[in-house]
Protein backbone atom coordinates (compact mmCIF):
# COMPACT_ATOMS: atom_id res chain seq x y z
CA UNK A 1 107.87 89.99 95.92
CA UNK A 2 104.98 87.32 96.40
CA UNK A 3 104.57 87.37 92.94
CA UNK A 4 106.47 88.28 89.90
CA UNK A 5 107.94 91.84 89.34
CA UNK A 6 106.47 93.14 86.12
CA UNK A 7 106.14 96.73 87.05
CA UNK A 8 109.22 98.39 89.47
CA UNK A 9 108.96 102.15 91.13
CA UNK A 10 111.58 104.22 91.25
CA UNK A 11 111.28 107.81 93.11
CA UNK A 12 115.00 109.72 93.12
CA UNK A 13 115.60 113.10 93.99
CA UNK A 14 118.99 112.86 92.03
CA UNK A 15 121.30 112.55 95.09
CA UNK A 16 123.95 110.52 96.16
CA UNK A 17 121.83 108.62 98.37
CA UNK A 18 119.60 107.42 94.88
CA UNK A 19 122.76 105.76 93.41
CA UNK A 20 122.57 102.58 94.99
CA UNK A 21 118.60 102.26 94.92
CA UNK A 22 119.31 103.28 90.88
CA UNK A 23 121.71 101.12 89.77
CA UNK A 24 119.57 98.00 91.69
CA UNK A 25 116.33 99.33 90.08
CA UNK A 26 117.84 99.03 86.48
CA UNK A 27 119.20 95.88 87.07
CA UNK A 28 116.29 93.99 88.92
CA UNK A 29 114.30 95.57 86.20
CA UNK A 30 116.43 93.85 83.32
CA UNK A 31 116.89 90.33 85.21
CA UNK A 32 112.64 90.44 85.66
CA UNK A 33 111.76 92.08 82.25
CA UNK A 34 109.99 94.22 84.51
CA UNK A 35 108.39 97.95 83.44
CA UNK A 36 110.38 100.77 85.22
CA UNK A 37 108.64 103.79 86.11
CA UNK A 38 110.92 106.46 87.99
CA UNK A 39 109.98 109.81 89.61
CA UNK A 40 110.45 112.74 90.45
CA UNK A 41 109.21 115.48 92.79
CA UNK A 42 108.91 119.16 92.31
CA UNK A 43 108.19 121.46 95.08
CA UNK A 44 104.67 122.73 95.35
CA UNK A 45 103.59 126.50 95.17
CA UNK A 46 103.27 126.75 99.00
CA UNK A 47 107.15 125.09 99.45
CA UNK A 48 107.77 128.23 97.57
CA UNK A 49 105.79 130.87 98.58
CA UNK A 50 107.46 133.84 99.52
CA UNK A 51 111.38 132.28 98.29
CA UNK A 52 111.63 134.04 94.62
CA UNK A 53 109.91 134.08 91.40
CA UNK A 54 108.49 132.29 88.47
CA UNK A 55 111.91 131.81 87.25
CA UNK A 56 112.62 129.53 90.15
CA UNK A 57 109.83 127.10 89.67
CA UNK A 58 110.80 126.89 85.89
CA UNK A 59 114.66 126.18 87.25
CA UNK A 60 113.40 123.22 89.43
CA UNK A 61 111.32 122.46 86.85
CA UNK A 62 114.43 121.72 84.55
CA UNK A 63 115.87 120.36 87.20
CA UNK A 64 113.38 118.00 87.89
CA UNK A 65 113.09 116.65 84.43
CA UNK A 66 117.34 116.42 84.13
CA UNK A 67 116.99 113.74 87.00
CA UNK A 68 114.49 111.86 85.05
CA UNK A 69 116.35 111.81 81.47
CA UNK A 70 119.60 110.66 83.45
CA UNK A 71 117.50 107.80 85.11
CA UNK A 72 116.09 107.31 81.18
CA UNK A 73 119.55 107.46 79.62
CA UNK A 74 121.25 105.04 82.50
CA UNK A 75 118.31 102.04 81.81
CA UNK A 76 118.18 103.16 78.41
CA UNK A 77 121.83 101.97 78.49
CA UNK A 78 120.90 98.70 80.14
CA UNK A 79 118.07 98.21 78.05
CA UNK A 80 115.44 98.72 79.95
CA UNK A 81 112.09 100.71 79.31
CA UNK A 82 111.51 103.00 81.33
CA UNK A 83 108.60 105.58 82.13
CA UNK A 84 108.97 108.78 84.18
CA UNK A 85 106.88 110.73 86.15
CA UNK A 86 107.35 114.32 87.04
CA UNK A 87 105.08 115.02 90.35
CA UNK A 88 104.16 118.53 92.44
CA UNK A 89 103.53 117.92 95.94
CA UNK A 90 104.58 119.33 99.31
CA UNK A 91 106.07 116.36 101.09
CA UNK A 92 108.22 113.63 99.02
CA UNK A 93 106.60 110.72 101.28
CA UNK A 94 103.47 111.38 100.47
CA UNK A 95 103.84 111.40 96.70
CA UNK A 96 105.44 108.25 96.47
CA UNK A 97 102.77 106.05 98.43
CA UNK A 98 100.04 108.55 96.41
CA UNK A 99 101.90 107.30 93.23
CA UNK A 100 102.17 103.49 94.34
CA UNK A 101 98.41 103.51 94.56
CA UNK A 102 97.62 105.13 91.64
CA UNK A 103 100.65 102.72 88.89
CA UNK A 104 100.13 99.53 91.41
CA UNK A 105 103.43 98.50 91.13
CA UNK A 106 104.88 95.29 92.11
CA UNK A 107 107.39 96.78 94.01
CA UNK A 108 109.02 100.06 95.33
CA UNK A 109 112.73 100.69 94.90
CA UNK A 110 114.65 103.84 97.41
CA UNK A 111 117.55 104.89 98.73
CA UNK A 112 117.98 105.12 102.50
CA UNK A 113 117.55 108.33 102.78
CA UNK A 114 117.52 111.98 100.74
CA UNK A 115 118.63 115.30 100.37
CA UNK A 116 117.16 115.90 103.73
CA UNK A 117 118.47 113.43 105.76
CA UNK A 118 120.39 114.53 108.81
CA UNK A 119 122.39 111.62 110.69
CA UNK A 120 124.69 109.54 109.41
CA UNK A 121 123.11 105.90 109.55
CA UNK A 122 119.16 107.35 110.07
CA UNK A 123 116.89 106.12 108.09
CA UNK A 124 115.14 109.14 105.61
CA UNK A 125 111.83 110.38 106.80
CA UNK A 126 110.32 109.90 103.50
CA UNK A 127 111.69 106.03 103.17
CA UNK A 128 110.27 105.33 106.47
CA UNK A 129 106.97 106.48 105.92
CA UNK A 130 106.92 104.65 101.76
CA UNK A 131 108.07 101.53 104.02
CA UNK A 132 105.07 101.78 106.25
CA UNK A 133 102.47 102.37 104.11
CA UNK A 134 103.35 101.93 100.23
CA UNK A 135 100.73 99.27 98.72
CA UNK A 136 103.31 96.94 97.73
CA UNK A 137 106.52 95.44 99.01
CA UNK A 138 109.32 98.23 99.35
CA UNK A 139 113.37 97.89 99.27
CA UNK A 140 115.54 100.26 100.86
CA UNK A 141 118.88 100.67 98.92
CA UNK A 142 122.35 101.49 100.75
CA UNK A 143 124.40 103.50 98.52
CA UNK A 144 126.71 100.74 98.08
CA UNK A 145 124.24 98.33 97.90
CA UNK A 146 124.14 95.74 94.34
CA UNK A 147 121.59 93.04 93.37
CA UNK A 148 121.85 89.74 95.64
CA UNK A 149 123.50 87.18 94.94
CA UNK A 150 124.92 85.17 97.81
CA UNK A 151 122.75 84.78 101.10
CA UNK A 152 119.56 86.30 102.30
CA UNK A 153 119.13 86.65 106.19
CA UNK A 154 114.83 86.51 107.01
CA UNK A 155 114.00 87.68 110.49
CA UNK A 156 111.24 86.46 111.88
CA UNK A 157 108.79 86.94 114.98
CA UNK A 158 106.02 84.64 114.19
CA UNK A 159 103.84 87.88 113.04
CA UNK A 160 101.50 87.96 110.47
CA UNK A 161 103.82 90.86 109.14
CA UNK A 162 107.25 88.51 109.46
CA UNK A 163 104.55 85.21 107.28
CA UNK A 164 104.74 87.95 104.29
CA UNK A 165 108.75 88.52 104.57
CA UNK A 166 108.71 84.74 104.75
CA UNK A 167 106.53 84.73 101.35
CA UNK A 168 108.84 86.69 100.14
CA UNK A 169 112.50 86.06 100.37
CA UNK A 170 110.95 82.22 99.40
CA UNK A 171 110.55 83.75 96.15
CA UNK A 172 113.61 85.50 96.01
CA UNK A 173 115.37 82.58 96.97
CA UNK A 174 113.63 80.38 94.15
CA UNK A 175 114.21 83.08 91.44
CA UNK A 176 117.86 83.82 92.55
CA UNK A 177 118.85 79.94 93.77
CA UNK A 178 120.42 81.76 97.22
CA UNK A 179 120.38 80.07 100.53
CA UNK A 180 118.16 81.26 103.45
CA UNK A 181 119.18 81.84 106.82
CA UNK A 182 115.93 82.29 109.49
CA UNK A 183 116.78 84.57 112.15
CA UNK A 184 115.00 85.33 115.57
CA UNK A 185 116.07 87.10 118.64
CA UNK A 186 115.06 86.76 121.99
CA UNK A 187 116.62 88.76 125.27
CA UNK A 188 117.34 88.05 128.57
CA UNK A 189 114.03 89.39 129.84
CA UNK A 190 112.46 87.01 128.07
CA UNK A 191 110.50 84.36 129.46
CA UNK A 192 111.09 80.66 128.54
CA UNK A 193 107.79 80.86 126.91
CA UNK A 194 108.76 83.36 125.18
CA UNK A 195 112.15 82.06 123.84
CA UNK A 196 110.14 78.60 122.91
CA UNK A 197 107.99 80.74 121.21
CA UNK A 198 111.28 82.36 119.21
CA UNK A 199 112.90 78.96 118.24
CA UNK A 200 109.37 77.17 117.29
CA UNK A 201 108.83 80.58 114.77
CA UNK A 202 112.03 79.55 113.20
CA UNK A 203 111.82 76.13 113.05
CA UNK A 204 108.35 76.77 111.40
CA UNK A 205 109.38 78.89 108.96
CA UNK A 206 112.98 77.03 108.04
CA UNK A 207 110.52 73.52 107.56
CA UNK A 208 108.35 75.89 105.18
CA UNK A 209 111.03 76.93 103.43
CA UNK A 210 112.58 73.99 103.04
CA UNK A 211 109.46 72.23 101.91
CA UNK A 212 109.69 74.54 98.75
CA UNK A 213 112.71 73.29 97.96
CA UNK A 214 114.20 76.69 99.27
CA UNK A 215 118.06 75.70 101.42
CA UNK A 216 117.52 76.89 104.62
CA UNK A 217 118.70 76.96 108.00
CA UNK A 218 117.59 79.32 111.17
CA UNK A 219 118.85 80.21 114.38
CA UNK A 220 117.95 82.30 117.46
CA UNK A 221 120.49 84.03 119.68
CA UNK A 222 120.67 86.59 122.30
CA UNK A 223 120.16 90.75 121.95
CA UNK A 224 118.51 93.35 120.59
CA UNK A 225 116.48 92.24 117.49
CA UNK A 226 118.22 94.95 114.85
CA UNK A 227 121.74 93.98 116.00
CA UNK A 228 121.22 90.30 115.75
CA UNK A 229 120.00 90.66 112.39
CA UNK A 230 122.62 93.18 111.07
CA UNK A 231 125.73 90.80 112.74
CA UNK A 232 124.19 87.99 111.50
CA UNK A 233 123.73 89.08 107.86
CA UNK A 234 127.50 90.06 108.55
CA UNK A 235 128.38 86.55 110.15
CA UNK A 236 126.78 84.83 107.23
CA UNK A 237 127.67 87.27 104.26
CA UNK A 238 124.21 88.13 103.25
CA UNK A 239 123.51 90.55 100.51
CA UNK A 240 120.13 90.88 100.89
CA UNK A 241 117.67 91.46 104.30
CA UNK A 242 114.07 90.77 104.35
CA UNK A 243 111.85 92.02 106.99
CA UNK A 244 108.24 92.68 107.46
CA UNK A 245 107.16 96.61 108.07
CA UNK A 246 106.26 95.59 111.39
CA UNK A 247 106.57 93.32 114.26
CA UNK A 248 104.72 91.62 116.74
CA UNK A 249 103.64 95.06 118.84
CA UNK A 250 103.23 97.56 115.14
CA UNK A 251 100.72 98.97 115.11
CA UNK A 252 99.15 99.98 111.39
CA UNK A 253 99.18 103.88 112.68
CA UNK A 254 103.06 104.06 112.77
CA UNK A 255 105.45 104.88 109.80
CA UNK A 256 107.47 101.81 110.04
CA UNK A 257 108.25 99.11 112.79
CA UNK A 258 110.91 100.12 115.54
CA UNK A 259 112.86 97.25 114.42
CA UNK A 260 112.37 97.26 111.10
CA UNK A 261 113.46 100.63 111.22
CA UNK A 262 116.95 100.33 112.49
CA UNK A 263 117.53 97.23 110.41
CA UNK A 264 117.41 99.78 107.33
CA UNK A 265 119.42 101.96 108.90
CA UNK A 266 122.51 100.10 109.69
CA UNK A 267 122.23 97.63 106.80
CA UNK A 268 125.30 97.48 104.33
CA UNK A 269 123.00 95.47 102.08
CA UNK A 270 119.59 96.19 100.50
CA UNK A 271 116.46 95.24 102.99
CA UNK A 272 113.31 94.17 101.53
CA UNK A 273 110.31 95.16 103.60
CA UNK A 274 107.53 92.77 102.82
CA UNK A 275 103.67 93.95 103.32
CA UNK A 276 101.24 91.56 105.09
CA UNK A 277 97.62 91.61 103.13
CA UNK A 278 95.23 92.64 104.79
């Protein structure tokens, strides 16, 4: 969100779990005059080798294509244009990121998790891996979750990952008019370089902030980085979480940051992972 949302994604596989990430697509859509593209996937030959017949393909076929006129119909409702894509492809994951590259959108909208998602609060395989290596910014939808409005909690690490979260909940905040609170989290193993290093991040970032006319305030406290962020977006009734897809030790080669990770899988609220360039 470094820049204005003119074109959102939406990949659904009609579940439960796409509710929340739909109902925020249409309306972030609407509130941006953004495009809205959604998709779809359909199983590829091999998926289906050796399961039935023709006739099945054709069934998820019209199956397929249902998900994508009731995504159609809902921003239809809201007045909202919206484009659909029906893809064939063996793994979900891999479609998505193939279709970010190929529509550049501004930004990628997804539920936590899918139909294949196995424990309760885990983030989906297929969000991780869109979160870690989509082209633009992604944000990870709880079922319940609704467009901000109130608060938006930033973590921060002084990465070059966490300066492009910063870039972007600035502009959410300056679109929306919603306060920013900085978080950082240091642990007891830390050394007192290392907890300087924590509180000048934030002060940096809250003076940045600030200096775009952005209210702001930051603080660091004591535990593991996820759970500080989730209590504090709790604490400070946040509706919105911005993180960058990784942290100071990601590595480009992995899905998703460690942290990042579980921050989108305990969240109440949607999280926006941000994408540093370059």
């Amino acid at each position: 969100m470094s820049k204005a949302i003119k074109h959102i994604l939406f990949p659904t596989d009609g579940s439960d779990f796409s509710s929340g990430a739909q109902r925020v697509a249409i309306d972030l859509a609407k509130r941006c005059g953004a495009r809205l593209t959604v998709m779809t996937i359909v199983l590829s030959t091999q998926d289906l080798e050796g399961v039935g017949t023709h006739g099945l393909r054709a069934q998820l076929e019209r199956e397929a294509q249902s998900r994508l006129d009731a995504v159609t119909t809902a921003a239809d409702a809201a007045g909202v244009a919206c484009d659909t894509q029906l893809v064939y492809g063996e793994e979900p994951h891999q479609e998505i990121v193939r279709t970010a590259e190929e529509l550049q959108p501004d930004l990628v909208v997804l539920g936590r998790r899918g139909k294949r998602g196995l424990a309760r609060f885990m983030v989906g395989h297929a969000t991780a891996h869109v979160a870690g290596h989509a082209p633009c910014n992604v944000l990870m939808v709880p079922r319940v979750g609704q467009v901000w409005s109130q608060r938006i909690v930033l973590a921060t690490d002084g990465s070059n990952h966490s300066a492009a979260a910063a870039e972007a909940a600035r502009d959410v905040a300056r679109q929306c008019l919603m306060p920013v609170t900085v978080v950082s989290a240091t642990t007891k193993s830390h050394s007192a370089e290392r907890k300087a290093e924590a509180r000048i991040a934030v002060d940096n970032v809250v003076a940045s902030l600030i200096a775009t006319g952005v209210v702001c305030d930051g603080l660091v406290a004591e535990g593991r980085p996820d759970e500080v962020v989730i209590e504090t977006a709790a604490s400070q009734k946040a509706d919105l979480i911005v993180v960058g897809s990784h942290g100071r030790t990601g590595l480009s080669r992995l899905f998703l940051g460690s942290i990042s990770e579980r921050i989108m899988g305990q969240a109440q609220c949607p999280v926006l992972v941000a994408r540093a360039v370059g």
